[in-house]
Protein backbone atom coordinates (compact mmCIF):
# COMPACT_ATOMS: atom_id res chain seq x y z
CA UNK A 1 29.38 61.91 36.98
CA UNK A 2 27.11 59.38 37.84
CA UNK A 3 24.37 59.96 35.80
CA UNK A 4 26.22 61.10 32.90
CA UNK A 5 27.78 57.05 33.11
CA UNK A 6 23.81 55.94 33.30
CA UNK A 7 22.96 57.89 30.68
CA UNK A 8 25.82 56.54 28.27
CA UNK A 9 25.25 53.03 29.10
CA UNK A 10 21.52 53.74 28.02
CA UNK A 11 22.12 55.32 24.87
CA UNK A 12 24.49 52.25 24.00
CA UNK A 13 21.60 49.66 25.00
CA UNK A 14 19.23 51.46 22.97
CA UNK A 15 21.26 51.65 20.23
CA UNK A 16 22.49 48.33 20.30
CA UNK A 17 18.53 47.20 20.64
CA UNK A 18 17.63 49.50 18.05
CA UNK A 19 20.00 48.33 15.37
CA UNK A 20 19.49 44.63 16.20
CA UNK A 21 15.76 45.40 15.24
CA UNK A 22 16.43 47.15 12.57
CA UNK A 23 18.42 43.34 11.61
CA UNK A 24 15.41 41.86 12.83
CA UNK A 25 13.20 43.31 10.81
CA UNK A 26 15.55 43.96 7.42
CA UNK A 27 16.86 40.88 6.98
CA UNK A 28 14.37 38.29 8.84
CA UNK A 29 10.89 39.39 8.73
CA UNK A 30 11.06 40.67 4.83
CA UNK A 31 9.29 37.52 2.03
CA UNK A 32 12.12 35.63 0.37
CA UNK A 33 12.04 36.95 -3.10
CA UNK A 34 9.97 34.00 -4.46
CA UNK A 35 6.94 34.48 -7.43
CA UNK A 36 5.93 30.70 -6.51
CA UNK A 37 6.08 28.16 -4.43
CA UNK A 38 9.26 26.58 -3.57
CA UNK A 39 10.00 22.83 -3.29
CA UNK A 40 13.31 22.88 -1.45
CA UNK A 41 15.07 19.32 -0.64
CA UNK A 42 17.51 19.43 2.28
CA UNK A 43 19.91 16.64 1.59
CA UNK A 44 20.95 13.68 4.21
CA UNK A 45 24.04 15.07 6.38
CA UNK A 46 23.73 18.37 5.20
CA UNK A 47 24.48 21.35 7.45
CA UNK A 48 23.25 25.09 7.91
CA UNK A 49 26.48 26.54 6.06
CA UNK A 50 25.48 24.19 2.97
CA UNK A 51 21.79 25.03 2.80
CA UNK A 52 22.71 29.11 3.11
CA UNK A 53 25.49 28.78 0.39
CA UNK A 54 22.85 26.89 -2.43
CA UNK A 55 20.04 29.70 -1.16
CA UNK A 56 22.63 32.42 -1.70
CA UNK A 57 23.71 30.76 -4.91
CA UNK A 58 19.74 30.65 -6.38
CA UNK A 59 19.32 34.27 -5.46
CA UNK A 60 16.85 33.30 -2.23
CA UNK A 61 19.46 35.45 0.22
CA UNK A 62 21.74 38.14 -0.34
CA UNK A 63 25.22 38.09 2.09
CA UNK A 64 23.57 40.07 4.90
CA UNK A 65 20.61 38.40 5.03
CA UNK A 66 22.29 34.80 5.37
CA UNK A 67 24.78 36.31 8.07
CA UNK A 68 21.80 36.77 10.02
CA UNK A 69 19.72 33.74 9.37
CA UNK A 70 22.88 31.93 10.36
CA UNK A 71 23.53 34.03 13.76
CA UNK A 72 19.75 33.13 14.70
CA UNK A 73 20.09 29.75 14.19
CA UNK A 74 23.36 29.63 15.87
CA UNK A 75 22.87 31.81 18.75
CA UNK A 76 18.77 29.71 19.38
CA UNK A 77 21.59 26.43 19.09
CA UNK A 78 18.74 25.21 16.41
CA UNK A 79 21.36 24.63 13.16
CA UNK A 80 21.67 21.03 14.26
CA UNK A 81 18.18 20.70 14.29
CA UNK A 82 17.24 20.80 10.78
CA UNK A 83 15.74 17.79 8.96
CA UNK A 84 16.31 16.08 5.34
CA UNK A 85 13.63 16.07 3.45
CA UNK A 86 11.76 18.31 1.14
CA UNK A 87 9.82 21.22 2.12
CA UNK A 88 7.18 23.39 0.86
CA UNK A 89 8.36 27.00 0.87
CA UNK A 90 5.14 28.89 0.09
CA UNK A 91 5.42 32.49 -1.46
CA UNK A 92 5.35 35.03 1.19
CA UNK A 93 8.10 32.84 3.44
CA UNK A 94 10.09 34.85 5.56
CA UNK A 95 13.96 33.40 6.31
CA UNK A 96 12.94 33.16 10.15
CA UNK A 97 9.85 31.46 9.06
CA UNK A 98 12.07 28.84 6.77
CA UNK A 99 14.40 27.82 9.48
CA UNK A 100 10.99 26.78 11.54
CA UNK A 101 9.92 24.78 8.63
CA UNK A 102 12.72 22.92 8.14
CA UNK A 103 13.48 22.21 12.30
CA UNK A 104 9.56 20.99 12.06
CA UNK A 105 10.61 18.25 9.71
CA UNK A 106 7.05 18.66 8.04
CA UNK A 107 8.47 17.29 4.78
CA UNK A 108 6.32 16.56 1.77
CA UNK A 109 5.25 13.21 1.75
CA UNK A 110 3.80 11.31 -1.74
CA UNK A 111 1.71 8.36 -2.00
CA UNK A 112 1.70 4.19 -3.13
CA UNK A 113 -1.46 2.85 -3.56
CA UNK A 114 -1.36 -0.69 -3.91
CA UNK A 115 -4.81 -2.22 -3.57
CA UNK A 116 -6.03 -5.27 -1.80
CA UNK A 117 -6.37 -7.93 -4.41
CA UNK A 118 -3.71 -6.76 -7.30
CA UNK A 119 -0.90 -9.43 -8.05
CA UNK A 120 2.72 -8.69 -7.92
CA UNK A 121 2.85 -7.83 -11.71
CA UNK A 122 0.23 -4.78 -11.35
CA UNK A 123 2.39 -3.12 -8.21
CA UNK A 124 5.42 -3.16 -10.07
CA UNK A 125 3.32 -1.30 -13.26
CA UNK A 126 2.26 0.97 -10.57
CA UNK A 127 5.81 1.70 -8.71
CA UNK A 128 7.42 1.95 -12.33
CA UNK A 129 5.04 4.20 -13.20
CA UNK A 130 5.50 6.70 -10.19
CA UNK A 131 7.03 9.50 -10.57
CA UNK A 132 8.30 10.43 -7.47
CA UNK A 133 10.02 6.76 -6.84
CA UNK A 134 13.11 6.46 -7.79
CA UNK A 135 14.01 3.59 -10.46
CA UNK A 136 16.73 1.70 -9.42
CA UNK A 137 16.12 -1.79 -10.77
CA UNK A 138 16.80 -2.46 -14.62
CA UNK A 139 14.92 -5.42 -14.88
CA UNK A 140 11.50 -6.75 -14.48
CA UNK A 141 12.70 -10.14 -13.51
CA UNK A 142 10.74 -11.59 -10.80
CA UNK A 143 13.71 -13.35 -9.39
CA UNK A 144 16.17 -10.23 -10.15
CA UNK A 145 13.84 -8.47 -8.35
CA UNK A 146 13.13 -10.67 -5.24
CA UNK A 147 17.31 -11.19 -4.76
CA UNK A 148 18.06 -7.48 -5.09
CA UNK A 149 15.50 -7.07 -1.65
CA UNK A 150 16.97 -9.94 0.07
CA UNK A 151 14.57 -12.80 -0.70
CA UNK A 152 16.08 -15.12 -3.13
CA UNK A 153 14.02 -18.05 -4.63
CA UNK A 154 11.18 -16.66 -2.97
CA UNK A 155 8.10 -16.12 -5.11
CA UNK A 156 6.58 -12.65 -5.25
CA UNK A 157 3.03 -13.61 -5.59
CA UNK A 158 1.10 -12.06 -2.40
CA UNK A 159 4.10 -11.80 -1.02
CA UNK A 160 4.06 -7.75 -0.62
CA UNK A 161 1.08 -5.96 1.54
CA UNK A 162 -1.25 -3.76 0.17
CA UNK A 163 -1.76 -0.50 1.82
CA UNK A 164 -1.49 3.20 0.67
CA UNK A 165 2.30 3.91 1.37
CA UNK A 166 3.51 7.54 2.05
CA UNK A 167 6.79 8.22 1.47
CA UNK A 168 9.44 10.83 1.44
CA UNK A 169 11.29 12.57 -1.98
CA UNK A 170 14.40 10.58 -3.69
CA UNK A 171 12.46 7.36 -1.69
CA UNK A 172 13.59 4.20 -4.26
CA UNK A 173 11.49 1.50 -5.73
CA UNK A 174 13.80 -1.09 -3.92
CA UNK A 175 13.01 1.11 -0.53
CA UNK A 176 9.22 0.85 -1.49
CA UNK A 177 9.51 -3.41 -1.98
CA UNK A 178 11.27 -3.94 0.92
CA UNK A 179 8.93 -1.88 3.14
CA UNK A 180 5.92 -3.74 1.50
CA UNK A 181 7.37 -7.01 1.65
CA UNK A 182 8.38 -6.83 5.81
CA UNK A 183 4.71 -5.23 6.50
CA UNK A 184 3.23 -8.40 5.12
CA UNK A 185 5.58 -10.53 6.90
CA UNK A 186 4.65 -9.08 10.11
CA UNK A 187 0.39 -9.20 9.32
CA UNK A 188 1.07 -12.61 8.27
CA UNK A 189 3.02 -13.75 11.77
CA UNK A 190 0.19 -11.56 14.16
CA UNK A 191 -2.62 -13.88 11.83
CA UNK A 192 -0.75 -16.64 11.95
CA UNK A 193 -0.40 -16.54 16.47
CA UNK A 194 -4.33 -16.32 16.10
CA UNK A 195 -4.85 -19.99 14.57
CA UNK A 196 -6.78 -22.61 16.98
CA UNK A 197 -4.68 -25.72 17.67
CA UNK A 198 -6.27 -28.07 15.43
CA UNK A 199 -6.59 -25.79 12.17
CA UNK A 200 -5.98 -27.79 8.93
CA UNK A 201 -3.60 -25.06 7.05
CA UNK A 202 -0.09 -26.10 8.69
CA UNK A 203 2.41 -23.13 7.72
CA UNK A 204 1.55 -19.35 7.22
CA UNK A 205 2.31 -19.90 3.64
CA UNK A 206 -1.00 -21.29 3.47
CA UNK A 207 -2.55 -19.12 4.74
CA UNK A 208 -1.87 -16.76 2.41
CA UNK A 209 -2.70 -18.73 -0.18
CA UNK A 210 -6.01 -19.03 0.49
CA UNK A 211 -5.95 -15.61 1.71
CA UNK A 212 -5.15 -15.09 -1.89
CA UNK A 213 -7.87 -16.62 -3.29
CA UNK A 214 -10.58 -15.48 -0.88
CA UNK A 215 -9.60 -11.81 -1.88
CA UNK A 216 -10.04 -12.43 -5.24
CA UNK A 217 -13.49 -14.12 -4.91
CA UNK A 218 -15.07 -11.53 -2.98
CA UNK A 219 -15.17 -7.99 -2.12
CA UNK A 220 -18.01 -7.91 0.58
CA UNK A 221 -16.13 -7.68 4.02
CA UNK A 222 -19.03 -9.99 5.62
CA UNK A 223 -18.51 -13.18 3.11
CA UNK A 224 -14.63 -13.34 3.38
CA UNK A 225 -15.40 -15.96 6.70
CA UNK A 226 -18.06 -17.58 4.82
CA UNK A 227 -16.37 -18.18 1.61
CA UNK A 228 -12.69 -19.12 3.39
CA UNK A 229 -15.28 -21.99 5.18
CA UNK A 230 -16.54 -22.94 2.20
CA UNK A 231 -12.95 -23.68 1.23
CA UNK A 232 -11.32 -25.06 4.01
CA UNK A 233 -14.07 -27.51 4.14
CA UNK A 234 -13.60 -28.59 0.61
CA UNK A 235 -10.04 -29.05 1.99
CA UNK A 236 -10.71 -31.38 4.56
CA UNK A 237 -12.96 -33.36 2.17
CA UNK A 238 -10.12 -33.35 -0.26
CA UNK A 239 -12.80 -31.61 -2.76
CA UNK A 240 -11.53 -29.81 -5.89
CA UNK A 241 -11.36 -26.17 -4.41
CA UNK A 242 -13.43 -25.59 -8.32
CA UNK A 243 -12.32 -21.30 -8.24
CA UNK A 244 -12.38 -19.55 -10.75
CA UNK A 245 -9.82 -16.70 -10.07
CA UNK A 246 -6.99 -19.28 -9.84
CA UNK A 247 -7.61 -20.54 -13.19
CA UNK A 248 -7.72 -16.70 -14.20
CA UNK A 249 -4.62 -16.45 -12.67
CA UNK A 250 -3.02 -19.59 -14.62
CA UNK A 251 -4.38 -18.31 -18.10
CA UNK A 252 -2.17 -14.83 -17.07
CA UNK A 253 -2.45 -12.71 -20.50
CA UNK A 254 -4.25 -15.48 -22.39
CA UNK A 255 -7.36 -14.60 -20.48
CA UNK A 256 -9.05 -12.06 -22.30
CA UNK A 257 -12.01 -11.32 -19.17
CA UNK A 258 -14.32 -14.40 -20.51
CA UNK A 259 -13.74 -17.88 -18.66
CA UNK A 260 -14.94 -20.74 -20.93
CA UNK A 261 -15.48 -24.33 -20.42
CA UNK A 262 -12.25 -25.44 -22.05
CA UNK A 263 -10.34 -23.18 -19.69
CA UNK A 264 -11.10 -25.28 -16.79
CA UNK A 265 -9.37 -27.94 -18.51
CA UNK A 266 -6.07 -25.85 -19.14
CA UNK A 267 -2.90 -28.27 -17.59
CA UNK A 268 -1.57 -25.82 -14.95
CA UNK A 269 -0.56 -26.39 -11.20
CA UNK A 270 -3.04 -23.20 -10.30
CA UNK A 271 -6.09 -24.72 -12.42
CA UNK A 272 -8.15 -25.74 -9.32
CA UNK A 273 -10.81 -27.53 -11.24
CA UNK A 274 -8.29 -29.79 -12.35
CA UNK A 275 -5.67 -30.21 -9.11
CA UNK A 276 -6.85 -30.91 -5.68
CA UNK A 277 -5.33 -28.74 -2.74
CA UNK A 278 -3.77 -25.09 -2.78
CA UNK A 279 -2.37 -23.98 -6.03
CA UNK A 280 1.25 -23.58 -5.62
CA UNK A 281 1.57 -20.33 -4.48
CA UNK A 282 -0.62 -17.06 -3.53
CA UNK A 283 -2.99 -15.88 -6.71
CA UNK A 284 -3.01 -12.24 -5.48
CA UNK A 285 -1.74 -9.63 -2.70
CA UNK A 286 -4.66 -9.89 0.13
CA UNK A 287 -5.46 -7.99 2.59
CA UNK A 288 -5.71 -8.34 6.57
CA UNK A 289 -9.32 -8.43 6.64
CA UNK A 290 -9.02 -11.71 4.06
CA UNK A 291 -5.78 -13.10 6.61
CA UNK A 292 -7.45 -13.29 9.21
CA UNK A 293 -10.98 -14.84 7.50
CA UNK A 294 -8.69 -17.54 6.52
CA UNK A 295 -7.37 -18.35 9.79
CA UNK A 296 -10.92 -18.04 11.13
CA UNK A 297 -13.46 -19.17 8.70
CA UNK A 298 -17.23 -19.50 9.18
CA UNK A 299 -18.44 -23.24 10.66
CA UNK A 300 -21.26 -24.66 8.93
CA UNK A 301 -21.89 -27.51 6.27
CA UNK A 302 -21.90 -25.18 3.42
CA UNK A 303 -19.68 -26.42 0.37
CA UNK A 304 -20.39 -24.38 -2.43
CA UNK A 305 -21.06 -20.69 -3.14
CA UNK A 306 -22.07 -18.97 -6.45
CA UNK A 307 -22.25 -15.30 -7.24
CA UNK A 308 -25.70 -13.56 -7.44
CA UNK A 309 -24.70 -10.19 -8.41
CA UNK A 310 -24.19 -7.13 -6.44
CA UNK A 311 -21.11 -8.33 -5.31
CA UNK A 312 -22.46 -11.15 -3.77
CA UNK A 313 -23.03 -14.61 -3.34
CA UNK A 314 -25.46 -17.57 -2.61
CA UNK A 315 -24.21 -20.53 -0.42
CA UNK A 316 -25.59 -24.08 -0.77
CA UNK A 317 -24.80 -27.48 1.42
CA UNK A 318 -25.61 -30.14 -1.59
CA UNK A 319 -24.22 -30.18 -5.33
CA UNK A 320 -28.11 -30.01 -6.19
CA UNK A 321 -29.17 -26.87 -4.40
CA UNK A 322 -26.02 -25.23 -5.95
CA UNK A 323 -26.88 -26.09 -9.54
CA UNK A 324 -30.05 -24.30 -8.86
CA UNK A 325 -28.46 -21.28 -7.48
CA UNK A 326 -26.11 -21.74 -10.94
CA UNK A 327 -29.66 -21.74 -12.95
CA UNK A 328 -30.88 -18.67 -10.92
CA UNK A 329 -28.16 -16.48 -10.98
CA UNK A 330 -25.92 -17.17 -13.72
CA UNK A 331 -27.55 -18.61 -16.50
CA UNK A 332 -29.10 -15.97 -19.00
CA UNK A 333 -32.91 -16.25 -18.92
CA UNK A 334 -32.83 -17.29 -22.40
CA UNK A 335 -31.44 -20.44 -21.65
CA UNK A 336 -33.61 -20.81 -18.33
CA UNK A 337 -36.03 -23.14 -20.57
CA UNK A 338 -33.70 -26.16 -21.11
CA UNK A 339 -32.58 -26.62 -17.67
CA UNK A 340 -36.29 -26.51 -16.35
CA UNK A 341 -36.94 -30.44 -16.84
CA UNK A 342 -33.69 -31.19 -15.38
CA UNK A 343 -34.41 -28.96 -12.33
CA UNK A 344 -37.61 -29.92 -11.23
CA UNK A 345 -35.70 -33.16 -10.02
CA UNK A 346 -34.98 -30.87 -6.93
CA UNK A 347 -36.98 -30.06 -4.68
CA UNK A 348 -34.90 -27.64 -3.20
CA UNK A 349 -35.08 -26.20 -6.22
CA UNK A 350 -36.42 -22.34 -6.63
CA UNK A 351 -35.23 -21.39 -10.13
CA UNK A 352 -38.41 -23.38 -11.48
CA UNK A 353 -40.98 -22.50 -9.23
């Protein structure tokens, strides 16, 4: 009697474990019927029951199949682990395999570049131009724009960091702004704690100003301290910071990539040539590296700089040396001849020798 009870509770277990393999293996294991890849999005707040009805509904699952899938994930107590986001569902997915990519939360993730030196006009081209952001804002407005992220009567100009931004599907342009726009503001405040006590730039907003413009004058990582002491001792001198980029800035669309003598003239709060101090607001979106030269320039006497090519640039202490370094390495050699008299007045002069 005995054994005739073990033996019937056996061939129940067995059979019970064989037909939950045969589940197993029918309706879990078997490739989602898929001839390429699948970009599924798994929407905010939505459950297990919701995700199986859409994949039933676009032919991904049949009945039994989704029964199961939902058993598993019940009976692991895994539903309520599922993220939003969208996934990559490569051809050859199994449903078991598709409930572990979507508790993983590996979602696809797209990409902002905003480079160090663009202004606020040439990061909106770029996030109006993306096509995964989402386009919520109708206008181009500056201020439109600025109010609809919180900032009112703020200026754009430098106010948003660059960076390469990675962000999730259905992510908005106004989502992308406002991200920018708080990164900067918290670089800016760990540049600003940084300052010595007796620094002559007396509010952040300064800072990045001439952050700004230090961007825009050079690329090479090893003259941003250099050229930001160039400047801040033109500052204390109350010199005429004399850059070029900020009178670039001020001709906007008029300049057409050639700066000419009658441009420096130009009646414009940024035209530094013409208007001591910091131009009004920031020219450009800089970087940390260009912060935090600012807030720690190089010491020295040097007060002006010109660019020798390569990227880079020749420093002088006098007006003299620097119209030499003007004759070496920016005026055509063509034109060398006529400045020769002039420059032999200096002997610190090399152009002639």
């Amino acid at each position: 009697m005995l054994r005739t009870l073990f033996l019937l509770i056996l061939l129940i277990i067995t059979t019970i474990g064989g037909s939950s393999y045969w589940v197993y293996k029918n309706h879990l294991t078997k490739p989602l019927p898929m001839f390429e890849d699948l970009r599924y999005v798994v929407k905010p707040n939505t459950n297990l029951r919701k995700i199986t009805i859409e994949l039933m509904d676009r032919e991904l699952m049949n009945y039994p199949t989704a029964l199961v899938w939902i058993s598993l994930a019940r009976f692991q107590k895994r539903a309520h682990l599922i993220k939003a986001g969208e996934y990559l569902i490569p051809v050859g997915t199994t449903p078991q395999q598709m409930l572990e990519i979507m508790i993983s939360g590996k979602i696809i993730s797209h990409k902002l570049m905003i480079p160090e030196g663009w202004n606020f006009k040439q990061m909106m081209v770029a996030i109006r131009g993306h096509p995964e952001i989402v386009q919520t804002l109708e206008t181009t407005d500056n201020k439109t724009i600025m109010a609809t992220i919180g900032h009112p009567d703020v200026h754009p100009e430098g106010r948003f960091y660059p960076d390469t931004y990675h962000f999730a599907t259905n992510t908005s342009d106004v989502t992308i702004l406002k991200l920018s726009y708080k990164m900067m503001e918290k670089v800016l405040a760990e540049v600003w704690e940084k300052r010595k006590e007796d620094f002559i730039l007396k509010t952040p907003d300064e800072v990045l100003i001439l952050a700004s413009i230090v961007e825009k004058e050079t690329a090479a990582a090893e003259e941003r301290p250099l050229i930001a002491g160039v400047f801040i001792r033109r500052l204390k001198e109350k010199m005429l910071l004399q850059t070029d980029p900020t009178v670039i800035y001020a001709l906007g669309e008029n300049f057409d990539g050639n700066l000419r003598r009658k441009d420096l003239k130009v009646k414009n709060p940024y035209n530094t040539y013409k208007y001591k101090g910091l131009p009004p607001t920031p020219i450009a979106l800089p970087g940390r590296a260009a912060l935090e030269a600012s807030i720690n320039p190089t010491g020295g006497e040097t007060l002006y700089f010109v660019a020798k090519g390569g990227g880079k640039h020749y420093f002088s202490v006098t007006l003299k040396e620097h119209e030499c370094a003007v004759i070496e390495y920016q005026i055509k050699n063509k034109n060398i001849r006529r400045y020769k008299s002039r420059c032999r007045k200096y002997p610190s002069c090399f152009a002639c020798s």
